[in-house]
C-alpha atoms as a PDB file:
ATOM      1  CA  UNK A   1       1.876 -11.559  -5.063  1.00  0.00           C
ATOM      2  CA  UNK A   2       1.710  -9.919  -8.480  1.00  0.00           C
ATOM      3  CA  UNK A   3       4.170  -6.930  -9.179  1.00  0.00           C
ATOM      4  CA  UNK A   4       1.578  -4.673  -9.592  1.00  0.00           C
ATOM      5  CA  UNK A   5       1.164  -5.269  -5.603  1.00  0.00           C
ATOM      6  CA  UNK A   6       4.591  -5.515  -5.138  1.00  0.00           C
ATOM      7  CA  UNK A   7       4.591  -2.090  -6.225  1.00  0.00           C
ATOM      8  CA  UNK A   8       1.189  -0.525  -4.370  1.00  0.00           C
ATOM      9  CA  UNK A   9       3.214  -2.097  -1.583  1.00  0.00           C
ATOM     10  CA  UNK A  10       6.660  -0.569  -2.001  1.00  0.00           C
ATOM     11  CA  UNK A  11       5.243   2.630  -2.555  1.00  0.00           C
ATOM     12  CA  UNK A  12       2.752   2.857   0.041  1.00  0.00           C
ATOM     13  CA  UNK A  13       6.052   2.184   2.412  1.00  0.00           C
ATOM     14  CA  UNK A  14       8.431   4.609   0.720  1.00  0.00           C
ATOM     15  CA  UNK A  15       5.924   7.668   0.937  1.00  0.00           C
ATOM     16  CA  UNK A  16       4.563   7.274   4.651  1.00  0.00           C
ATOM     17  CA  UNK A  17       8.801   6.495   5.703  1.00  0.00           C
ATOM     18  CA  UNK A  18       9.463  10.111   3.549  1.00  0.00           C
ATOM     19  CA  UNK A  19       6.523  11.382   4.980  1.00  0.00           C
ATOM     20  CA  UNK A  20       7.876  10.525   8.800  1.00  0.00           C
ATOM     21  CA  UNK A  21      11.142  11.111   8.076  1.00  0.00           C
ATOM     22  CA  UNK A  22       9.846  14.666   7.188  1.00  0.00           C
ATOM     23  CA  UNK A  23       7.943  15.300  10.189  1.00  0.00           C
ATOM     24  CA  UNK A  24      10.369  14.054  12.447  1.00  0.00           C
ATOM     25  CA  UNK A  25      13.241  16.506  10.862  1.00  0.00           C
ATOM     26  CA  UNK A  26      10.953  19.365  11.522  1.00  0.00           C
ATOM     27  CA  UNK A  27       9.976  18.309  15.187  1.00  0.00           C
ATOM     28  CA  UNK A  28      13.730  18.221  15.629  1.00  0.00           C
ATOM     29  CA  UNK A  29      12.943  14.056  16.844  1.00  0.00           C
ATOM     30  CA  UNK A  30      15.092  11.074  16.379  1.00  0.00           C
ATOM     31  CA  UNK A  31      13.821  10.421  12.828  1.00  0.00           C
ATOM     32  CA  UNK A  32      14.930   6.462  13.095  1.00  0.00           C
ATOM     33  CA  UNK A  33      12.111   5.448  15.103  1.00  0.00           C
ATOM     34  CA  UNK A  34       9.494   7.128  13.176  1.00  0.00           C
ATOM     35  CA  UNK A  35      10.399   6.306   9.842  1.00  0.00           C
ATOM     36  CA  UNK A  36      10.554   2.741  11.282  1.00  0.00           C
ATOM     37  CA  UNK A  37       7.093   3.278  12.237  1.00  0.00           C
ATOM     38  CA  UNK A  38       6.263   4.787   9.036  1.00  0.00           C
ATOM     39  CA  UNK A  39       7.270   1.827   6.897  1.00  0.00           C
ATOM     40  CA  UNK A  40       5.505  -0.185   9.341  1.00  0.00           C
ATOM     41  CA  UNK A  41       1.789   1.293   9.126  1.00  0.00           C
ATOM     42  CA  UNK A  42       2.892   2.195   5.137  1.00  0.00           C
ATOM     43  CA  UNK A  43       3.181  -1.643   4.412  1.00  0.00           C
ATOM     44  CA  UNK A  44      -0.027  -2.439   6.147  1.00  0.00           C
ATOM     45  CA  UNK A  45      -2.018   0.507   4.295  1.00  0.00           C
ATOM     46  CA  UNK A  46      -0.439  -1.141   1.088  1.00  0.00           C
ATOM     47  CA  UNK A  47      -1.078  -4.734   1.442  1.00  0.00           C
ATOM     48  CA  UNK A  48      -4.904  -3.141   2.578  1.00  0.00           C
ATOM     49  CA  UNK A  49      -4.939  -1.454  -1.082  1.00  0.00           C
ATOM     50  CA  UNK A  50      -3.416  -4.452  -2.853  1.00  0.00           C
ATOM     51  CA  UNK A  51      -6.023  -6.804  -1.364  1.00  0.00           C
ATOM     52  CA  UNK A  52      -8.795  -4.246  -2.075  1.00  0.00           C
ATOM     53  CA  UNK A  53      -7.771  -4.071  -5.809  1.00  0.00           C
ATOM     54  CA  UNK A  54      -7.136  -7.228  -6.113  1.00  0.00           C
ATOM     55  CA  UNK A  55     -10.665  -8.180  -4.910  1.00  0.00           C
ATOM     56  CA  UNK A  56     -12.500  -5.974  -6.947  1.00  0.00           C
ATOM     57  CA  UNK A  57     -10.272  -7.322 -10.133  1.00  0.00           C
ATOM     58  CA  UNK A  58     -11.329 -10.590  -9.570  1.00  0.00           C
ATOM     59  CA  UNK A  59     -15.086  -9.422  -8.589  1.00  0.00           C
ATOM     60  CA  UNK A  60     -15.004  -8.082 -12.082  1.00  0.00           C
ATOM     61  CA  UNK A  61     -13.583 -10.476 -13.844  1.00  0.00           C
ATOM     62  CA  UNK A  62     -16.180 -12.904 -12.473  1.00  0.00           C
ATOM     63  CA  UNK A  63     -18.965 -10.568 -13.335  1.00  0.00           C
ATOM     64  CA  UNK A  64     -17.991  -9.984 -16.887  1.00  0.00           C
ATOM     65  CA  UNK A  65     -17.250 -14.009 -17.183  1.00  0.00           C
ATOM     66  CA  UNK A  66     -20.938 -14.219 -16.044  1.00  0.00           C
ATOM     67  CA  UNK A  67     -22.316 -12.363 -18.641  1.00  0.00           C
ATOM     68  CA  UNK A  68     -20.493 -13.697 -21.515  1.00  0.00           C
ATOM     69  CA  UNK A  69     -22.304 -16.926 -21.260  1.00  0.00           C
ATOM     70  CA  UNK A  70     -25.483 -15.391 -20.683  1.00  0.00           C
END
């Protein structure tokens, strides 16, 4: 895994946890479950993203190789 998904990744997690943490403070909740959830369903949506980009890099890259030997 490159950095640059390292850090889709890391991010992805750290906003949705903030983001449940947040909710759960104002629903007066246990906020350790839900940011525990958050981080969760953040690292899947940022490995999803990562994956994404990093298929459409590569679909590029193999496009634009394509044409240089054309």
């Amino acid at each position: 895994m490159a950095v640059k998904e390292k850090t889709i990744v890391v991010t992805a997690t750290f906003v949705t946890s903030l983001l449940s943490y947040l909710y759960a403070k104002e629903a007066n909740k246990d906020s350790v479950a839900y940011v525990m959830v958050g981080g969760f369903i953040g690292s899947l949506l940022g490995e999803g993203i990562a994956e994404a980009i990093n298929k459409n890099n590569t679909k590029n890259q193999n496009n634009n190789n394509g044409n240089r030997n054309t």
